[in-house]
N, C-alpha and C. Protein backbone atom coordinates (compact mmCIF):
# COMPACT_ATOMS: atom_id res chain seq x y z
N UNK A 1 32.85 0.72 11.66
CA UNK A 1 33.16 0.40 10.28
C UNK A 1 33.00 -1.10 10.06
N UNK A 2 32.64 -1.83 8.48
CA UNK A 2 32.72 -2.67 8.63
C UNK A 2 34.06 -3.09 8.51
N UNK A 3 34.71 -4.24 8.74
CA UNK A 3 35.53 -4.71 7.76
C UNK A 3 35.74 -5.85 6.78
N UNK A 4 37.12 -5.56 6.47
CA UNK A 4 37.01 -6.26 5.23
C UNK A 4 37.13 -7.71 5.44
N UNK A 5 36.48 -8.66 4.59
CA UNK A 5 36.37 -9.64 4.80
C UNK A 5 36.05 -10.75 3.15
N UNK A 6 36.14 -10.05 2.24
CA UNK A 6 35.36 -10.86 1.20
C UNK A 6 36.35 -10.77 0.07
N UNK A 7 36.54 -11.62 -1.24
CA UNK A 7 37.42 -11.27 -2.53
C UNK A 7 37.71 -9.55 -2.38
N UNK A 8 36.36 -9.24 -3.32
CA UNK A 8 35.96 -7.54 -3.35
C UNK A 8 36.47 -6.22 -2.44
N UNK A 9 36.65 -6.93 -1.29
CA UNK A 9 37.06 -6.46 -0.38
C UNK A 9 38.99 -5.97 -0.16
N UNK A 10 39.72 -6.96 -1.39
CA UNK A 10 41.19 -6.60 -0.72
C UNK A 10 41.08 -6.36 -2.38
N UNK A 11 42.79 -6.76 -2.51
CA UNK A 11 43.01 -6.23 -3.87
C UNK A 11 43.38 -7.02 -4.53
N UNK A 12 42.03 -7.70 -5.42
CA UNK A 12 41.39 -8.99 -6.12
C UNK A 12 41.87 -10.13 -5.35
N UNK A 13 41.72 -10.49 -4.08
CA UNK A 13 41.88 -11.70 -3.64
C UNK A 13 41.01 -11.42 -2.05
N UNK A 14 40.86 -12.45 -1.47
CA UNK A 14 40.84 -12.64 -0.05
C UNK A 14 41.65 -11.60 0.81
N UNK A 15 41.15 -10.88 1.73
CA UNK A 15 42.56 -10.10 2.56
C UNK A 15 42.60 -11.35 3.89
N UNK A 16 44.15 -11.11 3.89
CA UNK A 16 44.80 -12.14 4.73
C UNK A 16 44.35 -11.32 6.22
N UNK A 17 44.67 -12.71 7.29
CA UNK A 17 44.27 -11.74 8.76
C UNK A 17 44.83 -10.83 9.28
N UNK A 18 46.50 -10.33 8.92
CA UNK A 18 46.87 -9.72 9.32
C UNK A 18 46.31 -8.23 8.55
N UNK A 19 45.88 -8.29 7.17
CA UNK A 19 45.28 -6.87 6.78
C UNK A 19 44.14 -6.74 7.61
N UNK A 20 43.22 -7.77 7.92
CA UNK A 20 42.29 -7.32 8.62
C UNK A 20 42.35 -7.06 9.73
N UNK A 21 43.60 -7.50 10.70
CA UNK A 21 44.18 -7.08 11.84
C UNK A 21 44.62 -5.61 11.81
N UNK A 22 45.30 -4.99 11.09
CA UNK A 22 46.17 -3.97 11.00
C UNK A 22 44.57 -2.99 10.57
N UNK A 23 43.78 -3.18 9.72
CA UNK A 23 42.73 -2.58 9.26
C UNK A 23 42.12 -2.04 10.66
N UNK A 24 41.18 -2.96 11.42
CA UNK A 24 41.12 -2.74 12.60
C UNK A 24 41.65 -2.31 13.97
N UNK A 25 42.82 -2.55 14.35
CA UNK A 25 44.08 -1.34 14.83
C UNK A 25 44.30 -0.04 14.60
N UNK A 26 43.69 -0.06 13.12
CA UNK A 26 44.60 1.74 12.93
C UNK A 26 42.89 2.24 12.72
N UNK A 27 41.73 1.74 13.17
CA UNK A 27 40.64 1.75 13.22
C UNK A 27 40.30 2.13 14.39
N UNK A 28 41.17 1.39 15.44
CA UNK A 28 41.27 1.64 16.79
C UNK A 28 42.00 3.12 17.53
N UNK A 29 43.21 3.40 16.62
CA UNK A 29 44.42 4.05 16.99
C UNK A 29 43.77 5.42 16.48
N UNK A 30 42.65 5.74 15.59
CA UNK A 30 42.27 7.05 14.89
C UNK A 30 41.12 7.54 15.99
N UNK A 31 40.43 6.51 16.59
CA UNK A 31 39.38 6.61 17.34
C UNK A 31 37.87 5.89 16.96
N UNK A 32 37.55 5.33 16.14
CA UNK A 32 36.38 4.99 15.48
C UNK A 32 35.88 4.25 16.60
N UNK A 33 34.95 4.08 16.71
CA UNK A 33 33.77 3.85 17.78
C UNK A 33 33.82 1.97 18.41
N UNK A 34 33.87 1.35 16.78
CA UNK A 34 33.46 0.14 16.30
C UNK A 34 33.67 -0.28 15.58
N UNK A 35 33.76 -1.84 15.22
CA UNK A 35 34.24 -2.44 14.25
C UNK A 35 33.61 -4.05 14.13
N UNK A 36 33.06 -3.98 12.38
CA UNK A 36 31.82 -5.57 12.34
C UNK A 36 32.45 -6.06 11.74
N UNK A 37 31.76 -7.54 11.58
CA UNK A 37 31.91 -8.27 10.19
C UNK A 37 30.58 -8.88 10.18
N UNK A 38 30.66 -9.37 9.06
CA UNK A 38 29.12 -10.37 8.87
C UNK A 38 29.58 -11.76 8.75
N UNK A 39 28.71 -12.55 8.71
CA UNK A 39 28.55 -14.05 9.26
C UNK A 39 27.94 -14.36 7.58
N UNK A 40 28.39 -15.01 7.21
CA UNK A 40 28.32 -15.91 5.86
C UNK A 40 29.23 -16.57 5.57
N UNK A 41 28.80 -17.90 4.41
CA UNK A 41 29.26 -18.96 4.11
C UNK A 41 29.76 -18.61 2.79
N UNK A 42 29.51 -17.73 2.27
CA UNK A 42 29.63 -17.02 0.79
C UNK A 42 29.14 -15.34 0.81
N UNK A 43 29.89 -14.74 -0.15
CA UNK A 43 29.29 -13.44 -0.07
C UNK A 43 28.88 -13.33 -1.65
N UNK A 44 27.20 -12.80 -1.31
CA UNK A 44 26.29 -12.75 -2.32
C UNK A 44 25.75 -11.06 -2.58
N UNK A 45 26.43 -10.80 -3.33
CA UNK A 45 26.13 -9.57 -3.61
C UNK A 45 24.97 -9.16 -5.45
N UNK A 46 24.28 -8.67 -4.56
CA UNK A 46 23.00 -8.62 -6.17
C UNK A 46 24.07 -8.31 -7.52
N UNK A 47 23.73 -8.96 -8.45
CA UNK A 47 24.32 -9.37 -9.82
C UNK A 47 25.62 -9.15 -9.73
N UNK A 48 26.09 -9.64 -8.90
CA UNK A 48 27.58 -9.82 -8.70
C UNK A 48 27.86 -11.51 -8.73
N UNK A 49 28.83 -12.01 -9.03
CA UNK A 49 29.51 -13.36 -9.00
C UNK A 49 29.36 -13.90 -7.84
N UNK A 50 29.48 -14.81 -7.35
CA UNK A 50 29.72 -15.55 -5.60
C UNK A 50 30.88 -15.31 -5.52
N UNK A 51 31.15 -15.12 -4.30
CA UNK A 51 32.81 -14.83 -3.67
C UNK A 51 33.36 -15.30 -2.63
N UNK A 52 34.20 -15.72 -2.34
CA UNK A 52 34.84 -16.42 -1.01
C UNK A 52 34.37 -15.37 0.03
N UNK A 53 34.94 -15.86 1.42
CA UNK A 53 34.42 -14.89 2.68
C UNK A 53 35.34 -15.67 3.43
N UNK A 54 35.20 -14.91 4.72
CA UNK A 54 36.41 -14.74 5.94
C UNK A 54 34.70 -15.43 6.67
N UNK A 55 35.53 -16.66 7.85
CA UNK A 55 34.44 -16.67 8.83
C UNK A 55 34.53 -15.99 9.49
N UNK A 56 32.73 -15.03 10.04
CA UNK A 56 33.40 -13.99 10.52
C UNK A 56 33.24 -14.71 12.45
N UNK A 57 33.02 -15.59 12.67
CA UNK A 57 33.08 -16.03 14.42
C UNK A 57 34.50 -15.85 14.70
N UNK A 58 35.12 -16.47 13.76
CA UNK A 58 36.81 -16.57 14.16
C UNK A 58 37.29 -15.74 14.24
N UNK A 59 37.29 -14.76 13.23
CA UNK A 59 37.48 -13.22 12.70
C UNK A 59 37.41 -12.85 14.16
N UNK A 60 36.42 -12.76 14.81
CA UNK A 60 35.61 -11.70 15.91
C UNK A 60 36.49 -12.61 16.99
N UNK A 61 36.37 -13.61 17.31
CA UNK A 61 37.08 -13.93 18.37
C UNK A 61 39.16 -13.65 18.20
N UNK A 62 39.30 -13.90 17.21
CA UNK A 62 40.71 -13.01 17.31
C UNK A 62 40.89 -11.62 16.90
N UNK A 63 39.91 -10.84 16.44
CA UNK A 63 40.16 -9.18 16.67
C UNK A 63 40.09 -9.31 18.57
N UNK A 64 38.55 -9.93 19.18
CA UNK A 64 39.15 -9.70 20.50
C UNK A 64 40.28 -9.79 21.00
N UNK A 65 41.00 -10.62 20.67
CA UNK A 65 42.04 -10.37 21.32
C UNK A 65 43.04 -9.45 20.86
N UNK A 66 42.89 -9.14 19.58
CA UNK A 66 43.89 -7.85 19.08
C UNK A 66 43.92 -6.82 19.14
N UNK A 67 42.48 -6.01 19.89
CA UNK A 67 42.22 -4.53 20.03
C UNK A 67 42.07 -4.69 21.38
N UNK A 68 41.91 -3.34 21.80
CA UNK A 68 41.56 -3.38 23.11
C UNK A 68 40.33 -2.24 23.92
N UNK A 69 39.66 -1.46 22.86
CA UNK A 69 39.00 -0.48 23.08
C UNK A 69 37.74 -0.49 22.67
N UNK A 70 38.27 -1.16 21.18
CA UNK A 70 36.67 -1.25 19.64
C UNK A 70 35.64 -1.93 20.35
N UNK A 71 34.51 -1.71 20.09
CA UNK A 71 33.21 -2.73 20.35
C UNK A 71 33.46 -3.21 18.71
N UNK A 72 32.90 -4.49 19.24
CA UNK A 72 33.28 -5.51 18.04
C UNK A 72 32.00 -6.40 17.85
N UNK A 73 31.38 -6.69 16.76
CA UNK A 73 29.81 -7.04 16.51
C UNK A 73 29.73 -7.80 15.28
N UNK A 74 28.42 -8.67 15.30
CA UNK A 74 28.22 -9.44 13.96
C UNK A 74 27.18 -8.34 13.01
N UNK A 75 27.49 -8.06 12.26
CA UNK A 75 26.35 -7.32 11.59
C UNK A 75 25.88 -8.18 10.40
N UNK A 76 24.80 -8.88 10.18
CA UNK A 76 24.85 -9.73 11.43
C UNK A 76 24.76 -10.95 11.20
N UNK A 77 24.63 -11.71 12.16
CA UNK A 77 24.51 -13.22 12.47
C UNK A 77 23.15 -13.79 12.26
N UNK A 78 22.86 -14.45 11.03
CA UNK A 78 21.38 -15.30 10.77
C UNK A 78 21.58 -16.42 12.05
N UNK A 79 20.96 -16.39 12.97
CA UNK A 79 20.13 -17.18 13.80
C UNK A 79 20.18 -18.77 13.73
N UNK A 80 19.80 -19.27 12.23
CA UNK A 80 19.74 -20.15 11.84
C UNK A 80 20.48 -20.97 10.95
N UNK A 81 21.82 -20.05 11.31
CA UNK A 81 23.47 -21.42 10.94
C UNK A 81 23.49 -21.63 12.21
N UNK A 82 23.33 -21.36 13.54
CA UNK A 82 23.61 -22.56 14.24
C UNK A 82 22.96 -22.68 15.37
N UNK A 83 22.77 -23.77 16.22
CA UNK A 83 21.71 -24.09 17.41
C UNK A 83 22.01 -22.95 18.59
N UNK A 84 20.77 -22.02 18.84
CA UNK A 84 20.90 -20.93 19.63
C UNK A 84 21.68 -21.25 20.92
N UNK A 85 21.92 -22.33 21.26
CA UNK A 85 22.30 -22.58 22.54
C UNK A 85 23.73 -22.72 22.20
N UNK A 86 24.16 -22.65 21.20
CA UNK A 86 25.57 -22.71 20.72
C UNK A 86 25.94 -21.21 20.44
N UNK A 87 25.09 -20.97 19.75
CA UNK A 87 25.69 -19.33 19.53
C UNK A 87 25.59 -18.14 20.51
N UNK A 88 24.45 -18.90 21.52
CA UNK A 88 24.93 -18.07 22.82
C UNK A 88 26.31 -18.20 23.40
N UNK A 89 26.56 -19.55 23.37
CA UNK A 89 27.63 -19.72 24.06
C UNK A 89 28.99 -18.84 23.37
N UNK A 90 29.26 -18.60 21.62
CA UNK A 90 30.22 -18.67 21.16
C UNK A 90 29.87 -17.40 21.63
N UNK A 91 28.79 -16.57 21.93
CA UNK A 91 29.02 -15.19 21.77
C UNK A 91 29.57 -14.22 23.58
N UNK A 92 29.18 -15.64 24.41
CA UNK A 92 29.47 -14.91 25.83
C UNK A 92 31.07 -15.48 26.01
N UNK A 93 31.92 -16.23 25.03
CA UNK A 93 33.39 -16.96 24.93
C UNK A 93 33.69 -15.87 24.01
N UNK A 94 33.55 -15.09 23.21
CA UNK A 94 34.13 -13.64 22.97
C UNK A 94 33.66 -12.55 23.49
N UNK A 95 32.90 -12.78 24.17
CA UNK A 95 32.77 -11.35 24.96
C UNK A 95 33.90 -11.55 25.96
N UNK A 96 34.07 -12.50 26.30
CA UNK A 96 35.19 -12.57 27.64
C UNK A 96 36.05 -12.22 27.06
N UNK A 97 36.71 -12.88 26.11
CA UNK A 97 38.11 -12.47 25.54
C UNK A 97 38.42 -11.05 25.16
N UNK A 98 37.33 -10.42 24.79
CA UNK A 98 37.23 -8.74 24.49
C UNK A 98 36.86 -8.41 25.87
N UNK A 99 36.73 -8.67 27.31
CA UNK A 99 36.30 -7.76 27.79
C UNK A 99 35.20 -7.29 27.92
N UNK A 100 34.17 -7.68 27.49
CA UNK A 100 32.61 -6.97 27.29
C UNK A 100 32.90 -5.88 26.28
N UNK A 101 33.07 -6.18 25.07
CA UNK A 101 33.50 -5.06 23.65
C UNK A 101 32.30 -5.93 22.71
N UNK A 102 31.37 -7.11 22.91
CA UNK A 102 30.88 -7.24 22.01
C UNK A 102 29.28 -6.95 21.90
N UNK A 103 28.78 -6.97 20.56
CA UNK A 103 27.45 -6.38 20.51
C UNK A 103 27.12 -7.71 20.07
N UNK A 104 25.66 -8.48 19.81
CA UNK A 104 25.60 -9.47 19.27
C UNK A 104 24.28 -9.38 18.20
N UNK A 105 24.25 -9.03 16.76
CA UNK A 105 23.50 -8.88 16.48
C UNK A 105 23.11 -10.01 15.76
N UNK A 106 21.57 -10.12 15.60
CA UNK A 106 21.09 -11.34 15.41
C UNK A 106 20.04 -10.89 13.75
N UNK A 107 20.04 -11.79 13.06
CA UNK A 107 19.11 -11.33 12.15
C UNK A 107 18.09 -12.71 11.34
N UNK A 108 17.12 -12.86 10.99
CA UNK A 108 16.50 -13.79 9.92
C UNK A 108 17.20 -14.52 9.02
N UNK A 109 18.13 -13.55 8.37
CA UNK A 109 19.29 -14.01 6.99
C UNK A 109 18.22 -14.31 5.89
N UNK A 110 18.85 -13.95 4.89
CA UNK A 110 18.62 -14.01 3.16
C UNK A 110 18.67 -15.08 2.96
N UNK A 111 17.50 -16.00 2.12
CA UNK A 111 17.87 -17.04 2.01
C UNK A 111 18.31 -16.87 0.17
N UNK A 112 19.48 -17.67 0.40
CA UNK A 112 20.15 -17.18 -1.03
C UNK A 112 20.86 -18.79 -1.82
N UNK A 113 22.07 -18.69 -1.92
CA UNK A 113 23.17 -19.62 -2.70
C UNK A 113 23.62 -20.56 -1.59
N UNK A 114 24.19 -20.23 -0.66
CA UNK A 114 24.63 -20.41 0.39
C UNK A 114 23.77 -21.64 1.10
N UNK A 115 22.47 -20.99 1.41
CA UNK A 115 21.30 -22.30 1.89
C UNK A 115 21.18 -22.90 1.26
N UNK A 116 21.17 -23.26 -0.42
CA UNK A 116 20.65 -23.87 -1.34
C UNK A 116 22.31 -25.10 -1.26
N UNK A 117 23.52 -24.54 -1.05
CA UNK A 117 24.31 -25.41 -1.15
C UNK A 117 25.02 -25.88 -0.55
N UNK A 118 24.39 -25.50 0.79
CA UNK A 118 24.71 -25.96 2.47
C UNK A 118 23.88 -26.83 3.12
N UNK A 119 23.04 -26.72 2.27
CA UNK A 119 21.58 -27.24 3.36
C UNK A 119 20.97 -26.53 4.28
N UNK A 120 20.73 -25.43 4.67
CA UNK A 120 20.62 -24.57 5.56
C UNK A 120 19.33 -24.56 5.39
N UNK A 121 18.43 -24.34 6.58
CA UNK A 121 16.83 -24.39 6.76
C UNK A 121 16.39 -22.99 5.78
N UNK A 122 15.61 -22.94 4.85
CA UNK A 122 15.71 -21.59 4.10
C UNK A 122 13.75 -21.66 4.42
N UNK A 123 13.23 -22.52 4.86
CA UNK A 123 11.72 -22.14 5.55
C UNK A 123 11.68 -21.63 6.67
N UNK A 124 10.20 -20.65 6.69
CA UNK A 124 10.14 -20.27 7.70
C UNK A 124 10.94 -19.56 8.78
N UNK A 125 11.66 -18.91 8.06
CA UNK A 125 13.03 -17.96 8.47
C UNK A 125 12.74 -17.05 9.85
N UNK A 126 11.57 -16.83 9.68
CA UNK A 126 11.04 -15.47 10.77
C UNK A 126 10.57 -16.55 12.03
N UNK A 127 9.82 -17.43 11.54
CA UNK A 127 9.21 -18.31 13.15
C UNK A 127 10.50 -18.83 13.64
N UNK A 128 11.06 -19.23 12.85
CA UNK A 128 12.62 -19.59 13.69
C UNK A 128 13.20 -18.46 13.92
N UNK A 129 13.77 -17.78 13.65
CA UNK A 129 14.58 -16.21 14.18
C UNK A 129 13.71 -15.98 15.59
N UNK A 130 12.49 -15.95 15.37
CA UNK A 130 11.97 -15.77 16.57
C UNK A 130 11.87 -16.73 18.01
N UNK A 131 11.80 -17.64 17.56
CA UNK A 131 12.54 -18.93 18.73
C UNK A 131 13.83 -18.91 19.07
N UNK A 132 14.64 -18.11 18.32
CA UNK A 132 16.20 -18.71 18.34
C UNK A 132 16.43 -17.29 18.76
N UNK A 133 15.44 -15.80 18.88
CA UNK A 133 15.86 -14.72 19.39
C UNK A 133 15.86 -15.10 21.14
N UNK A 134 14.34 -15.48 21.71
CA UNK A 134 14.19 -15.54 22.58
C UNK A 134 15.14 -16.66 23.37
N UNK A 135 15.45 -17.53 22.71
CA UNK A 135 16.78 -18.77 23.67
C UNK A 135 17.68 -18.07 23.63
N UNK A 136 18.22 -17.03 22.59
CA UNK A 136 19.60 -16.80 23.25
C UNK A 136 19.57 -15.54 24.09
N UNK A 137 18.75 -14.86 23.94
CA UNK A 137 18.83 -13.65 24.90
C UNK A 137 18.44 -14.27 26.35
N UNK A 138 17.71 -15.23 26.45
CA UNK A 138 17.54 -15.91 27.91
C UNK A 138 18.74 -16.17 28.51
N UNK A 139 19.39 -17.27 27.43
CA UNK A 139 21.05 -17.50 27.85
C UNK A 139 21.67 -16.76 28.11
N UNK A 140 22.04 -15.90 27.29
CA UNK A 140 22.65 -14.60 27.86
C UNK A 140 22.32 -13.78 28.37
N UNK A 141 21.42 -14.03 29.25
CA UNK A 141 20.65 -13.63 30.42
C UNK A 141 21.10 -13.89 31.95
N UNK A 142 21.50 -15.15 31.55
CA UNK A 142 22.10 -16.21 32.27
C UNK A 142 20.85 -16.73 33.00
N UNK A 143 19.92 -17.17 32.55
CA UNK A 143 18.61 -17.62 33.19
C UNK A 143 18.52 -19.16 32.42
N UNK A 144 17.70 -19.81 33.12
CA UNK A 144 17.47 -21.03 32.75
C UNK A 144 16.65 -21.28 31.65
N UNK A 145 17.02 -21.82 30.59
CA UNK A 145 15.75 -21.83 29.22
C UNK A 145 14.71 -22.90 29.44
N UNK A 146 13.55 -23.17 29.55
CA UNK A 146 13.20 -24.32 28.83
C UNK A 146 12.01 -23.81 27.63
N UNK A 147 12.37 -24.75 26.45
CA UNK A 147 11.55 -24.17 25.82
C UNK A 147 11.26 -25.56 25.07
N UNK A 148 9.94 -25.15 24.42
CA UNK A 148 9.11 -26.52 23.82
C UNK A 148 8.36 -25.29 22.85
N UNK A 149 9.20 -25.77 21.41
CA UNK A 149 8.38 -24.89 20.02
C UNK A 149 8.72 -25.81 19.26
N UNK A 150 8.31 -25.25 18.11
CA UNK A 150 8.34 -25.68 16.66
C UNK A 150 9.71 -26.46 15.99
N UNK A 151 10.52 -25.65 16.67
CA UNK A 151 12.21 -26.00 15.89
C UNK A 151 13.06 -26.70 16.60
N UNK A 152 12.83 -25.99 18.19
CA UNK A 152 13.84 -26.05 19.03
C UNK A 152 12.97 -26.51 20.53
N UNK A 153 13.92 -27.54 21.00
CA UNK A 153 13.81 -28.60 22.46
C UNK A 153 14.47 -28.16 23.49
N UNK A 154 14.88 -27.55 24.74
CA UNK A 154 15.44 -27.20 25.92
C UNK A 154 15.11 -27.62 27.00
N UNK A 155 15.71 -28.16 27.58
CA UNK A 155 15.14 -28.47 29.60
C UNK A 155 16.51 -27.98 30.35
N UNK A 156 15.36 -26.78 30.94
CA UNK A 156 16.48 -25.99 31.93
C UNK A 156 17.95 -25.98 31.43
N UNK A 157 17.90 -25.50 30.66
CA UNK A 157 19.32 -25.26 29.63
C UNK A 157 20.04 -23.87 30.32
N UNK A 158 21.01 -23.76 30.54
CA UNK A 158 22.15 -22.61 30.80
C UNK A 158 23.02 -22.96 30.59
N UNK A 159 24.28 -21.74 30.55
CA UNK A 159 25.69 -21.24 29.60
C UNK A 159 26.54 -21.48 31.32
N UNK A 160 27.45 -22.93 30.50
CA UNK A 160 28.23 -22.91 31.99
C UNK A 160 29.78 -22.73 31.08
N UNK A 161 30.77 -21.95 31.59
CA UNK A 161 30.24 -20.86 32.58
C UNK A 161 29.41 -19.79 32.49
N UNK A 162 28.81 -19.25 33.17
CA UNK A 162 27.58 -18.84 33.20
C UNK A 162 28.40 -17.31 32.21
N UNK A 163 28.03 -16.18 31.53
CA UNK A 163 27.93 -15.13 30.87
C UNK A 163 28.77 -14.52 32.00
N UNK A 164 29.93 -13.49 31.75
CA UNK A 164 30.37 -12.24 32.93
C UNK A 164 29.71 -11.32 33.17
N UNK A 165 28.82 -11.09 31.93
CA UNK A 165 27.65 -10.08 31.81
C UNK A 165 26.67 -10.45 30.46
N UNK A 166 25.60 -9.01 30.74
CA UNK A 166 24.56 -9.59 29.65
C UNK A 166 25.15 -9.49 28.44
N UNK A 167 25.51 -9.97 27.15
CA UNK A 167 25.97 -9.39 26.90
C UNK A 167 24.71 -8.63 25.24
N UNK A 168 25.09 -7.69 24.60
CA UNK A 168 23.50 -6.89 24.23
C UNK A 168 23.57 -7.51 22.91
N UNK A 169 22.43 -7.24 22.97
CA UNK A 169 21.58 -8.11 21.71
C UNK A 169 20.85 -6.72 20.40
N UNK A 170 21.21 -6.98 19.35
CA UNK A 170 20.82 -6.13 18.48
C UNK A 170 20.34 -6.76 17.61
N UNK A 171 19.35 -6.45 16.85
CA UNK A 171 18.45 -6.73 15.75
C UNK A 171 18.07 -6.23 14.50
N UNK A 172 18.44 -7.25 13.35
CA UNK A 172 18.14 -6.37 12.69
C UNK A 172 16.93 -7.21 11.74
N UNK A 173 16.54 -5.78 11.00
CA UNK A 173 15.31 -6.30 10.34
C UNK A 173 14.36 -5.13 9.73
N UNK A 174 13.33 -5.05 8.77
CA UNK A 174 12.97 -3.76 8.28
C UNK A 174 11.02 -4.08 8.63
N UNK A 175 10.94 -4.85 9.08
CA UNK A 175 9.53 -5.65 9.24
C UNK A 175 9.26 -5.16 9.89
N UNK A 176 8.00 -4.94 10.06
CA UNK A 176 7.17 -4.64 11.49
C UNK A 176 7.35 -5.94 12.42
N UNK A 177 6.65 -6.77 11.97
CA UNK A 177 7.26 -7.87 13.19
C UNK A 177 8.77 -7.94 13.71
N UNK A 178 9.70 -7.94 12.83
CA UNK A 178 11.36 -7.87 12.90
C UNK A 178 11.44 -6.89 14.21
N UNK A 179 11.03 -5.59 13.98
CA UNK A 179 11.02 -4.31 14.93
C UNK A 179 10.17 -4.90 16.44
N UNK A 180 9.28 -5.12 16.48
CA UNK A 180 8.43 -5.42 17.21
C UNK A 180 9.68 -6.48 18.07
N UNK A 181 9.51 -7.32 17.65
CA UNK A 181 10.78 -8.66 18.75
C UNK A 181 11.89 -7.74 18.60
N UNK A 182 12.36 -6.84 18.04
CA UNK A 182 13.79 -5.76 19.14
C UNK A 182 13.22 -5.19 19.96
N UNK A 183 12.03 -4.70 19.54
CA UNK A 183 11.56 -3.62 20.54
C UNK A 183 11.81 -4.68 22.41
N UNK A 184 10.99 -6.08 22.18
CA UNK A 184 10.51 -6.72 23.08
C UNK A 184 11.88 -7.63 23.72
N UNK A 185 12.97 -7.62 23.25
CA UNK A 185 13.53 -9.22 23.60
C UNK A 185 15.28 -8.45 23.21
N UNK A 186 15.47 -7.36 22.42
CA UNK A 186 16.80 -6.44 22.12
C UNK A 186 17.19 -5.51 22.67
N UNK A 187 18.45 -5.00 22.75
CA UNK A 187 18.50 -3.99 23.07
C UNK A 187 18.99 -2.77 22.35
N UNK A 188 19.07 -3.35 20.65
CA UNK A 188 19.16 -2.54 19.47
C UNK A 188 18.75 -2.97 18.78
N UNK A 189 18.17 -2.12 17.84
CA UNK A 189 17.72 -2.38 16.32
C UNK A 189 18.71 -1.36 15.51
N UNK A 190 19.41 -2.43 14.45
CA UNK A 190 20.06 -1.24 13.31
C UNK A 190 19.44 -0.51 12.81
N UNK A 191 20.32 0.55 12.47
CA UNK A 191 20.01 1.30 11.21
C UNK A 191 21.05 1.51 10.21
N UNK A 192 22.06 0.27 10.26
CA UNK A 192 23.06 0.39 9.07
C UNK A 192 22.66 0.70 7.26
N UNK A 193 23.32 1.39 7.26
CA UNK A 193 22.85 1.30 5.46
C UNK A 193 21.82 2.61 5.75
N UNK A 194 21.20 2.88 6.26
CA UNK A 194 19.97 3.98 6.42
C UNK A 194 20.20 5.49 6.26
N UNK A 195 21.80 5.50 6.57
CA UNK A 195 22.50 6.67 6.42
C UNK A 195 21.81 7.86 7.42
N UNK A 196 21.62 8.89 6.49
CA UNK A 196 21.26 10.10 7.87
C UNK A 196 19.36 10.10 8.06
N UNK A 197 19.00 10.10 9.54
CA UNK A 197 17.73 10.18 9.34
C UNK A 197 17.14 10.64 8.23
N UNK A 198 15.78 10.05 7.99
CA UNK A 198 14.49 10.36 7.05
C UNK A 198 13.40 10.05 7.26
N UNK A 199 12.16 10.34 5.98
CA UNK A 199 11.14 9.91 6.32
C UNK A 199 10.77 8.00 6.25
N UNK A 200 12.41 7.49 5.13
CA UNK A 200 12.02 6.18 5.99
C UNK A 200 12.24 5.31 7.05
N UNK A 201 13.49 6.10 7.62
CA UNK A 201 13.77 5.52 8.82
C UNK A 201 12.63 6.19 10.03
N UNK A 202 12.23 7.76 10.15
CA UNK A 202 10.83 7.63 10.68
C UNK A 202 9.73 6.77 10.34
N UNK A 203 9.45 6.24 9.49
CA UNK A 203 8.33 5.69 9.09
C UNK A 203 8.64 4.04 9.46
N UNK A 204 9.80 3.64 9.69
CA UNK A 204 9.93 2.05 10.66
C UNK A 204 9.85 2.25 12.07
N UNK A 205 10.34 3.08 12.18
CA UNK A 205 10.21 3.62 14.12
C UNK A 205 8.54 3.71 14.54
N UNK A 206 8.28 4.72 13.73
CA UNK A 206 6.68 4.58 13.95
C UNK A 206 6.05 3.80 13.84
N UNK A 207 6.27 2.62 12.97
CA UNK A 207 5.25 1.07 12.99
C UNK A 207 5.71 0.65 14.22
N UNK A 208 6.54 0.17 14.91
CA UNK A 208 6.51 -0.75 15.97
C UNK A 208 5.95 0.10 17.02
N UNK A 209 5.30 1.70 16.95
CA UNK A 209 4.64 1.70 17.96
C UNK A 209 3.37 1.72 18.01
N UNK A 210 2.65 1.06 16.79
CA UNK A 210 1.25 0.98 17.02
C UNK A 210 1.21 -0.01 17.61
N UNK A 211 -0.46 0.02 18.07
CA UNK A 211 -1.00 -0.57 19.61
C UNK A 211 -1.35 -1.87 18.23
């Protein structure tokens, strides 16, 4: 499930952490599988108003410590709020605290309100996602990076302390290229929102396997 995290989300205000604590608990206590949030600076919903938001890093690092069963995930995390070698790190410092409960999904991000009044790189979204896929899955690999691209500088870079495990990498994206780098470098691609198979969720599966 996701949770709640935005105005829209409680009842006309922000929900405080303990609703989103207790939300997630009795999320836990019924049996549900899992439990996300998303990563934004604002929540932008099509012809809707701008709305406050919950960060969701913090969010995720104290549900770890409040559940004890849920896999707990960014659905997801644009790449490019922060230097991959950082968000590897924040993401193998909550996996510990959960235990290995987290998923880490990574995505391009919308460039919207948010970039325009943050400053946030809103070019070239995909060549960076794609540099910033491959550094952190290395890191959390626990392998040594070096890398020399377009965006991003590394020499023999690793996560000290090193990762307890890998921890998994999910992707999201509706692109053929998007699919293609899960296929190659993830170990999920969503299908949130897609609801019950069809012919268009067959019809993205089948592009990433042409030759």
């Amino acid at each position: 499930m996701m949770l709640p995290m935005s105005v829209s989300d409680g009842p006309g205000r922000l929900p405080t952490w303990s609703e989103v604590r207790a939300v997630a608990q009795h999320a836990e206590a019924v049996g549900l599988d899992s439990a996300w949030v998303c990563d934004h600076l604002l929540s932008e919903s099509a012809g809707q108003p701008i709305e406050g938001i919950a960060e969701g890093w913090t969010l995720l690092a104290a549900l770890a410590a409040s559940t004890a069963r849920l896999t707990l995930g960014t659905l997801v995390t644009p790449t490019v709020f922060r230097h991959p070698a950082l968000l590897a790190k924040m993401a193998a410092s909550v996996d510990g605290i959960s235990g290995g409960r987290l998923v880490l999904g990574l995505g391009a991000g919308v460039a919207g309100a948010e970039y325009r009044m943050y400053g946030i790189a809103a070019s070239h979204r995909w060549a960076r996602f794609e540099e910033e896929l491959q550094i952190i899955v290395g890191l959390l690999g626990g392998k040594s990076v070096t890398w020399s691209g377009r965006f991003h500088e590394l020499r023999d870079a690793t996560l000290h302390p090193a990762p307890a495990r890998r921890v998994p990498v999910m992707v999201a994206g509706q692109g053929e290229r998007t699919m293609r780098l899960a296929a190659r470098y993830a170990d999920a691609w969503t299908t949130a929102w897609y609801g019950r198979p069809s012919d268009l969720l067959r019809t993205r599966l089948c592009a990433v396997g042409k030759p």
